[in-house]
C-alpha atoms as a PDB file:
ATOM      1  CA  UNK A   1      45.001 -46.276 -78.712  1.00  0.00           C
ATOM      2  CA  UNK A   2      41.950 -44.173 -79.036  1.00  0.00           C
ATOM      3  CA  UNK A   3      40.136 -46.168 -76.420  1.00  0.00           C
ATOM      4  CA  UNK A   4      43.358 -46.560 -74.238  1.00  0.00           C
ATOM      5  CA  UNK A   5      43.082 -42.485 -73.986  1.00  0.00           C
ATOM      6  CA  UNK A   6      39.447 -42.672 -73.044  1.00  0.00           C
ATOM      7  CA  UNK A   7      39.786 -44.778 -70.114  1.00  0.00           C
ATOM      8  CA  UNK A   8      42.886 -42.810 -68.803  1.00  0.00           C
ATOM      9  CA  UNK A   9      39.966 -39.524 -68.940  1.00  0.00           C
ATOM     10  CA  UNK A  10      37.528 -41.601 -67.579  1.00  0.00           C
ATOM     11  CA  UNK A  11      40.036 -41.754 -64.558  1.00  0.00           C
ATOM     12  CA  UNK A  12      41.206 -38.156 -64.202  1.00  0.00           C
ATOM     13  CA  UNK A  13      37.410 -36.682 -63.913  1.00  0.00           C
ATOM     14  CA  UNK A  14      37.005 -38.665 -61.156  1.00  0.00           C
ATOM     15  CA  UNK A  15      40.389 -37.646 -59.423  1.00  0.00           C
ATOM     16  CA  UNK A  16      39.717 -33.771 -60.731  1.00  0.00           C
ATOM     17  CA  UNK A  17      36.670 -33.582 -58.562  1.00  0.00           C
ATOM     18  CA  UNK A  18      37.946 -34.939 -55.541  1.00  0.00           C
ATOM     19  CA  UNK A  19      40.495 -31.842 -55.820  1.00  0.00           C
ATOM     20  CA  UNK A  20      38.090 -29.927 -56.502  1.00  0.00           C
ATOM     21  CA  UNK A  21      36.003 -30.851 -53.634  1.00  0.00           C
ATOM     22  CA  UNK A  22      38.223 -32.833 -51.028  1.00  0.00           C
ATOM     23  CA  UNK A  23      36.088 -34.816 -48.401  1.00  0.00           C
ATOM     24  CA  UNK A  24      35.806 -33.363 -44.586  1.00  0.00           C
ATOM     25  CA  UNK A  25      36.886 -35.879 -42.862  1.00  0.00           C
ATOM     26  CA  UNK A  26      37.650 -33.664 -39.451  1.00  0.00           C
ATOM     27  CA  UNK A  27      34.790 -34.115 -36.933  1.00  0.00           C
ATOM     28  CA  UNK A  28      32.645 -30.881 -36.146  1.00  0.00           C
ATOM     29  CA  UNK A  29      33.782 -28.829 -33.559  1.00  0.00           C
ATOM     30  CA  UNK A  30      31.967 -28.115 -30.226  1.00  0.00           C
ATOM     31  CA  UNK A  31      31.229 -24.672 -29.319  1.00  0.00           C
ATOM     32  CA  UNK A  32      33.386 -24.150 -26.010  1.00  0.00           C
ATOM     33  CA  UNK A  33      30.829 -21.892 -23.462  1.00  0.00           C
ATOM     34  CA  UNK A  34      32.917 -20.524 -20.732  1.00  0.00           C
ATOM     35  CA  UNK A  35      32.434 -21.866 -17.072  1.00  0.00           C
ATOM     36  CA  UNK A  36      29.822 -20.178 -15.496  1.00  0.00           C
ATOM     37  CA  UNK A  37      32.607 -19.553 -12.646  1.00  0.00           C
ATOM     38  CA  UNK A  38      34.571 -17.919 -15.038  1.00  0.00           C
ATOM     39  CA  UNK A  39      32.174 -14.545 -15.560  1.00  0.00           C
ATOM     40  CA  UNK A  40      32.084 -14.124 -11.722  1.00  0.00           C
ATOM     41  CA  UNK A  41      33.677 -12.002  -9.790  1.00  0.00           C
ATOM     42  CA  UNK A  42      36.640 -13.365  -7.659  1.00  0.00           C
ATOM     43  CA  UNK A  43      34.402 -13.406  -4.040  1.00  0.00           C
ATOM     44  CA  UNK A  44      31.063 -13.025  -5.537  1.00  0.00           C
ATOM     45  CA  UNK A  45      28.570 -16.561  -4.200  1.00  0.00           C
ATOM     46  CA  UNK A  46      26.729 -17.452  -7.462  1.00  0.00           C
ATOM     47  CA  UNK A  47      23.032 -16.472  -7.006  1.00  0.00           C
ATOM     48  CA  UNK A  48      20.650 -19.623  -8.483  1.00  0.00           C
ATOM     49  CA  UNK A  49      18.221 -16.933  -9.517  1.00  0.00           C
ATOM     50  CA  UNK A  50      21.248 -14.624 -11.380  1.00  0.00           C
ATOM     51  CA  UNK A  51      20.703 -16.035 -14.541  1.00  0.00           C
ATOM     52  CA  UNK A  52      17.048 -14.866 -14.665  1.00  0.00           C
ATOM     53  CA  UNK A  53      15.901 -11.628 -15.674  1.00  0.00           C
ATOM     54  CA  UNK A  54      14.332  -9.455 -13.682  1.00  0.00           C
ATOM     55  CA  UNK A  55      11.696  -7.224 -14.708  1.00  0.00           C
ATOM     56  CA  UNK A  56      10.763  -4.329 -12.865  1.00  0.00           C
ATOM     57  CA  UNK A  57       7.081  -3.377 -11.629  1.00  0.00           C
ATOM     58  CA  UNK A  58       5.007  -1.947 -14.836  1.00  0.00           C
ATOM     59  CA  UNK A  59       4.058   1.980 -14.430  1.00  0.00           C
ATOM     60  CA  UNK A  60       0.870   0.325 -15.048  1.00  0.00           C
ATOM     61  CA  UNK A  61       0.824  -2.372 -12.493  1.00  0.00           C
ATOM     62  CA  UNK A  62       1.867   0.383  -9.640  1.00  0.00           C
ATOM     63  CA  UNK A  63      -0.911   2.500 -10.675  1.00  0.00           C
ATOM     64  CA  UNK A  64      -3.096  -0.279 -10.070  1.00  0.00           C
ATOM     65  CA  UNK A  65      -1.604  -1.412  -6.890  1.00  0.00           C
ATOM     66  CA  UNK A  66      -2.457   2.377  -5.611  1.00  0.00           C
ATOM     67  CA  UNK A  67      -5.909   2.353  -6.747  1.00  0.00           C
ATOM     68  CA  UNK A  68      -6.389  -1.145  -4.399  1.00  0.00           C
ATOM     69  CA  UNK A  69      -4.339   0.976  -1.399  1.00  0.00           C
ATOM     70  CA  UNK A  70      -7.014   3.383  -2.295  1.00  0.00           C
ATOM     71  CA  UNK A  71     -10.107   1.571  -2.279  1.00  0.00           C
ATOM     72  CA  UNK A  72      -9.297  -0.362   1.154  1.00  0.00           C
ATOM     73  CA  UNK A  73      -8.708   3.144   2.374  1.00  0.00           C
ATOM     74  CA  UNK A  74     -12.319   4.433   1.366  1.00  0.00           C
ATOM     75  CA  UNK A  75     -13.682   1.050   2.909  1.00  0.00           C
ATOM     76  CA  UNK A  76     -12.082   0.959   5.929  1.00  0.00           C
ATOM     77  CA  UNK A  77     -13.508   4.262   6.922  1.00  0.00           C
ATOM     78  CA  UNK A  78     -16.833   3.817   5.583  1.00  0.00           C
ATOM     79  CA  UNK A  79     -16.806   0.321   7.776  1.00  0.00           C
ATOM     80  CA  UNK A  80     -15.578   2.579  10.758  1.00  0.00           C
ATOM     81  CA  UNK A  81     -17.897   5.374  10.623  1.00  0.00           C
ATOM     82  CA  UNK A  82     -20.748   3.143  10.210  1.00  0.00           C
ATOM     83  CA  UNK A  83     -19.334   1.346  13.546  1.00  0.00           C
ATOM     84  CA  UNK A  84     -19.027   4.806  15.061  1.00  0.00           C
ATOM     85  CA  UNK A  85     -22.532   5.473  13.933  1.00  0.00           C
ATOM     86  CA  UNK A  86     -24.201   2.692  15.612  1.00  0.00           C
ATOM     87  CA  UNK A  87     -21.961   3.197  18.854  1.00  0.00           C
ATOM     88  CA  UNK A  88     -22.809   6.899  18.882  1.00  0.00           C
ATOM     89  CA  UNK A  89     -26.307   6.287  18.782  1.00  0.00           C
ATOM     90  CA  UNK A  90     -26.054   3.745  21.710  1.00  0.00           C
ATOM     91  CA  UNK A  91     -24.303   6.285  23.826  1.00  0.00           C
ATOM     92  CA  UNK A  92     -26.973   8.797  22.897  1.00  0.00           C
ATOM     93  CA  UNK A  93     -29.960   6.480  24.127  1.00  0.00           C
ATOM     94  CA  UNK A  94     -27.839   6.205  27.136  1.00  0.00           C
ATOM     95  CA  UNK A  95     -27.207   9.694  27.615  1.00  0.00           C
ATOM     96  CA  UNK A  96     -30.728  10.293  27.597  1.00  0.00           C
ATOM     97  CA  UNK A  97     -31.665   7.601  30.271  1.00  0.00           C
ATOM     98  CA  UNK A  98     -28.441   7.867  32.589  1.00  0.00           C
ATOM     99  CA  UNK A  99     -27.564  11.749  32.159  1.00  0.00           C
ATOM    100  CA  UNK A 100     -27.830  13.995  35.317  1.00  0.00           C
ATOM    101  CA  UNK A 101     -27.265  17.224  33.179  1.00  0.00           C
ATOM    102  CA  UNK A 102     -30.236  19.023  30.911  1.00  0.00           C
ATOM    103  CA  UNK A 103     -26.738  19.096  28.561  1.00  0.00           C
ATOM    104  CA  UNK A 104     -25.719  15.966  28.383  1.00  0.00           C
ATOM    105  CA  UNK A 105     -29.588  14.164  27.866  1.00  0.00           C
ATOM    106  CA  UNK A 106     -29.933  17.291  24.587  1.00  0.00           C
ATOM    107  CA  UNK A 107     -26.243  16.066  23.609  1.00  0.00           C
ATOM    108  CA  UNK A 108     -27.779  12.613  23.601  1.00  0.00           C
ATOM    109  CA  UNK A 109     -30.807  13.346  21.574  1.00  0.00           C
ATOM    110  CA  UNK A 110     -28.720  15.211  19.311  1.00  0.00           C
ATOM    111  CA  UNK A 111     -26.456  11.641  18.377  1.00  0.00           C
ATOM    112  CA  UNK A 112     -29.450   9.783  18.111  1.00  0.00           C
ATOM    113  CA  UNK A 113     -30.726  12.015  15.448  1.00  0.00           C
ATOM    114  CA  UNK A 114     -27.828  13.027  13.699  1.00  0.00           C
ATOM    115  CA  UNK A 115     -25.706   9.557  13.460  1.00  0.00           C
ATOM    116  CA  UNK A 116     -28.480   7.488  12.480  1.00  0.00           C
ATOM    117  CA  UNK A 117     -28.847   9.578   9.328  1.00  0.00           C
ATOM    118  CA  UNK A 118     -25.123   9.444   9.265  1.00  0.00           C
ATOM    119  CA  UNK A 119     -25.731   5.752   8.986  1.00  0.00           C
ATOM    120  CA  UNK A 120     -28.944   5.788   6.694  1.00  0.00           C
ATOM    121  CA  UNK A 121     -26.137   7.571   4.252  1.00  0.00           C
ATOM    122  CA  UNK A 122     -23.328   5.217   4.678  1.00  0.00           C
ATOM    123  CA  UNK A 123     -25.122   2.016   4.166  1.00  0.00           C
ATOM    124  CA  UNK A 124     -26.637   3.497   1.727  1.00  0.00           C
ATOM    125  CA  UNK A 125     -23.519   4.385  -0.465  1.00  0.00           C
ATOM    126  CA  UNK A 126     -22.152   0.593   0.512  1.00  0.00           C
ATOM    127  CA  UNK A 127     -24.876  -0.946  -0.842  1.00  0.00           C
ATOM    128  CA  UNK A 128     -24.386   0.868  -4.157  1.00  0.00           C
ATOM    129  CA  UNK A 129     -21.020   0.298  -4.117  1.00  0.00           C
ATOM    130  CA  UNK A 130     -20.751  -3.399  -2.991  1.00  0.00           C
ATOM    131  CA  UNK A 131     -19.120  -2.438  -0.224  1.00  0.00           C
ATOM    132  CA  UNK A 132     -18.837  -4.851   2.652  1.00  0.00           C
ATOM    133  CA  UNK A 133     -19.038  -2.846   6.267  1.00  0.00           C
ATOM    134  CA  UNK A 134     -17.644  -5.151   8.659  1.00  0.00           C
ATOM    135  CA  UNK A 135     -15.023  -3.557  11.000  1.00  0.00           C
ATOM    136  CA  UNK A 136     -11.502  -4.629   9.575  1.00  0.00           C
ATOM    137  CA  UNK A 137      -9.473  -6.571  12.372  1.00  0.00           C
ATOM    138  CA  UNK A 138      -6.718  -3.902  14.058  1.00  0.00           C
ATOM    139  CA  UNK A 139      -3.681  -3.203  12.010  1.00  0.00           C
ATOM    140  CA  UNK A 140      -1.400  -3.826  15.239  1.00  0.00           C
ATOM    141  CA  UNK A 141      -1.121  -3.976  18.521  1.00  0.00           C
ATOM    142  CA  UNK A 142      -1.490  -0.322  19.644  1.00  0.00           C
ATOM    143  CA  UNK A 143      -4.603  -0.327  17.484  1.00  0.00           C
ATOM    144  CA  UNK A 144      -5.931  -3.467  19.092  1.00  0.00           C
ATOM    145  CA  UNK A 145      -5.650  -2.106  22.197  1.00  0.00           C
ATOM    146  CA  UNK A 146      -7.669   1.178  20.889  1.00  0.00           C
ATOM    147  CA  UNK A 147     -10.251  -0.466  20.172  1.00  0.00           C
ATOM    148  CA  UNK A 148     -10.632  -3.096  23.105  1.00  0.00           C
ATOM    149  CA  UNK A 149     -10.574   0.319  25.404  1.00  0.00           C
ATOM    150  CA  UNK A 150     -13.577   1.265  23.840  1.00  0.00           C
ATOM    151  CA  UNK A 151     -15.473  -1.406  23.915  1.00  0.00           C
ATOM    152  CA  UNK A 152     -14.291  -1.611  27.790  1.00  0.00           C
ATOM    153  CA  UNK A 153     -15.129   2.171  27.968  1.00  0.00           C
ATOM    154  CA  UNK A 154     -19.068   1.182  26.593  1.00  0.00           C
ATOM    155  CA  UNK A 155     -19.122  -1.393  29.127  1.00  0.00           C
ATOM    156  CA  UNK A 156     -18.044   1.193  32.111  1.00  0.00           C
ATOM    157  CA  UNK A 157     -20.418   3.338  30.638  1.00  0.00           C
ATOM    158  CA  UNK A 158     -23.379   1.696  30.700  1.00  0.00           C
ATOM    159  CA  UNK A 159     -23.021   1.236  34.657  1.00  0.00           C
ATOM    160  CA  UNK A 160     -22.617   4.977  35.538  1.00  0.00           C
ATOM    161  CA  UNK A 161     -25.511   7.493  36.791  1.00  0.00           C
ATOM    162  CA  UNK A 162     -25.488  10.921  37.526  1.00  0.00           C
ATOM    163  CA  UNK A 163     -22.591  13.333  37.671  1.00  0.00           C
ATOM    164  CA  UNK A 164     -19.778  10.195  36.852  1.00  0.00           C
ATOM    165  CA  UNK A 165     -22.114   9.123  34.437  1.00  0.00           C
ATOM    166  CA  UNK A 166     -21.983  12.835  32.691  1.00  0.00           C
ATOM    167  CA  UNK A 167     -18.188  13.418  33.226  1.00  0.00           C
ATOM    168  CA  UNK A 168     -17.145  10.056  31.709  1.00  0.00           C
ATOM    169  CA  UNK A 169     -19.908  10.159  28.601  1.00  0.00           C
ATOM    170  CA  UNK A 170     -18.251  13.715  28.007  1.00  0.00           C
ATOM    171  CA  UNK A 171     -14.894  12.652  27.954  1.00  0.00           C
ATOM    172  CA  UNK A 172     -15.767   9.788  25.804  1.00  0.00           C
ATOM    173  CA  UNK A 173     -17.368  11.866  22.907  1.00  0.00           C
ATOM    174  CA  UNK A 174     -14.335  14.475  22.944  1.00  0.00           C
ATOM    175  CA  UNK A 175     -12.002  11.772  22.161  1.00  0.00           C
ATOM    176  CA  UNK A 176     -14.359   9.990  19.522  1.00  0.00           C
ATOM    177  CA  UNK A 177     -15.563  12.830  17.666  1.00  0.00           C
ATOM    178  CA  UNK A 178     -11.645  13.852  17.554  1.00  0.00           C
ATOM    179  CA  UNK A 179     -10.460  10.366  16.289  1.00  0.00           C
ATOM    180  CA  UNK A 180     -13.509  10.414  13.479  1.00  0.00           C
ATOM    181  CA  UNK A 181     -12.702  14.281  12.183  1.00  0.00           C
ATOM    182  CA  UNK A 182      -9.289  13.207  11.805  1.00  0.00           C
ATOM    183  CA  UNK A 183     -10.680   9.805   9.799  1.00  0.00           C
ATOM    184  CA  UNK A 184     -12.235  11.212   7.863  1.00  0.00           C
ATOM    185  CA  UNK A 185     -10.124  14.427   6.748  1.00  0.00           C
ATOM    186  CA  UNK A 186      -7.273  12.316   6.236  1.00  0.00           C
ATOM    187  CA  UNK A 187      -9.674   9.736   3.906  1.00  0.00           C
ATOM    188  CA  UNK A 188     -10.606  12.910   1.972  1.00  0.00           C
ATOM    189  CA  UNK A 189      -7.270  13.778   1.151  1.00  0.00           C
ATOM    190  CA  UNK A 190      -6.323  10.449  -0.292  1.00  0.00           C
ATOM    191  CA  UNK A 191      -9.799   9.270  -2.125  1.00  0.00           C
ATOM    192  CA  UNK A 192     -10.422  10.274  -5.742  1.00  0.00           C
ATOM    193  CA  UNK A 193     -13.835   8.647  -5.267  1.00  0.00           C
ATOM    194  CA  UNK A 194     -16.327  11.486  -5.990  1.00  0.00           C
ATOM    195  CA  UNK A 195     -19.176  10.065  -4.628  1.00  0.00           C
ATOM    196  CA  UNK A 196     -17.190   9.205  -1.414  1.00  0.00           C
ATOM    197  CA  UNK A 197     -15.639  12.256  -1.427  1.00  0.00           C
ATOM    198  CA  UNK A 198     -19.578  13.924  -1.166  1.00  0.00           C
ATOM    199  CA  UNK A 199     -20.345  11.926   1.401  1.00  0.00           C
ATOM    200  CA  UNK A 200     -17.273  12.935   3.680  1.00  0.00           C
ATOM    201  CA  UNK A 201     -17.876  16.490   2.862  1.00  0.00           C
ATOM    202  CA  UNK A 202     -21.117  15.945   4.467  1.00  0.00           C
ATOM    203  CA  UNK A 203     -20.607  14.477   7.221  1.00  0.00           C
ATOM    204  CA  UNK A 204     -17.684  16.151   8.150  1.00  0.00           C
ATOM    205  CA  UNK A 205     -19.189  19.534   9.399  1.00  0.00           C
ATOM    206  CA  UNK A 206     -22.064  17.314  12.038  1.00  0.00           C
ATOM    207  CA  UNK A 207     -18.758  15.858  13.389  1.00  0.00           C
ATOM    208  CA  UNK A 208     -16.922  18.941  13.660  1.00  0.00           C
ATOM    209  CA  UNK A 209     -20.167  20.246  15.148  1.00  0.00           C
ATOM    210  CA  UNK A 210     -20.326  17.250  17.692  1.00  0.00           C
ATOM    211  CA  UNK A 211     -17.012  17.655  18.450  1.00  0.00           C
ATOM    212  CA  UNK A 212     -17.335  21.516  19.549  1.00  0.00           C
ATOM    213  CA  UNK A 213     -20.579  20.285  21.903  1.00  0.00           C
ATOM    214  CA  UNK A 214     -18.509  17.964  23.383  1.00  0.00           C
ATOM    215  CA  UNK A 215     -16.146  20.117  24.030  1.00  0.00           C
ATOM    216  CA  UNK A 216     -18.979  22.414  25.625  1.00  0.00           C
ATOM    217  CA  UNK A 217     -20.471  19.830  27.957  1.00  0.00           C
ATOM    218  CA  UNK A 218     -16.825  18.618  28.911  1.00  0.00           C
ATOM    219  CA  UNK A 219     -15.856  21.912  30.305  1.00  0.00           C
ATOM    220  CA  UNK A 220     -19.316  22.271  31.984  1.00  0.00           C
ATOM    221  CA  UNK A 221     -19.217  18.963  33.736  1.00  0.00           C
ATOM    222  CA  UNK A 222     -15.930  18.482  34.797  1.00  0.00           C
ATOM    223  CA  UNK A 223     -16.745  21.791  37.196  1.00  0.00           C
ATOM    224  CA  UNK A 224     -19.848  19.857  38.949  1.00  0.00           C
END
């Protein structure tokens, strides 16, 4: 009897714990993710680059872009006024040997002296700074053609004597020594180089003090 009771417990634990713990027998269940179509927008064509975020550009990353906008703007002027330089001092020498006017050979003379130690300072500050002078290529097409009418201009000029010789070399140093006064104003209010920014300021006032000759010797040979 007594082992008659034990074997009926021996079969009840086992049927007490699967009550206690009944088996999972139903499979696991998938997590449903809506359609993709189903968070747009009746209308709206699904962008392949919508489900990647987009970061806007870093306060620090604009500062720097600025800075590069910056330094091309320093070296593109330093690379044009050392062109200007070297032109300037070409038209002087011919000023000297083709000039009909006591005005215009003194006006030569004058860019001779004064643009080559424009130059002297230039260089000077490029080499310090790594700077590479090469003219930059035009921006456009009104610029290209700027710059090819100089270079014609040079050309004419170097076949002219006498009175045409004065009239056009005057005409041509008025409208340089505007275009390089502007330059280099303009550069000076956008640099926070210092040591460009004491170069300018030098050379600035010999510009503005070519440009006022020229002026001068315009006036006075346009009447011959």
């Amino acid at each position: 009897m007594k082992k008659m009771k034990m074997v009926g417990l021996a079969f009840a634990l086992p049927a007490l714990a699967l009550a206690a713990d009944p088996p999972n027998t139903d499979a696991p269940k998938k997590t449903e993710q809506a359609p993709i179509e189903d968070t747009m927008r009746p209308g709206e064509a699904l962008d392949p680059d919508a489900q990647i975020p987009r970061s806007e550009t870093a306060p620090g990353a604009q500062a720097m872009t600025d800075d590069l906008k910056r330094i091309d703007g320093d070296t593109e002027c330093l690379a044009k006024l050392h062109h200007d330089n070297q032109m300037e001092q070409q038209m002087g020498a011919l000023a000297k040997k083709n000039g009909a006017s006591k005005q215009v050979k003194q006006f030569g003379e004058l860019l001779i002296k004064d643009h080559g130690l424009a130059d002297k300072q230039v260089t000077a500050l490029a080499k310090k700074k790594n700077i590479d002078l090469t003219l930059p290529p035009p921006k456009d097409e009104a610029e290209k053609a700027e710059m090819q009418a100089a270079m014609d201009g040079m050309k004419r000029l170097e076949t002219l004597k006498g009175d045409e010789f004065d009239r056009e070399f005057a005409k041509m140093m008025l409208e340089d020594h505007q275009k390089a006064v502007t330059m280099v104003e303009t550069t000076l209010k956008s640099t926070q180089d210092s040591k460009v920014q004491s170069l300018l300021n030098k050379l600035l006032p010999v510009l503005k003090d070519h440009l006022r000759i020229a002026e001068q010797v315009s006036k006075r040979v346009q009447s011959v």
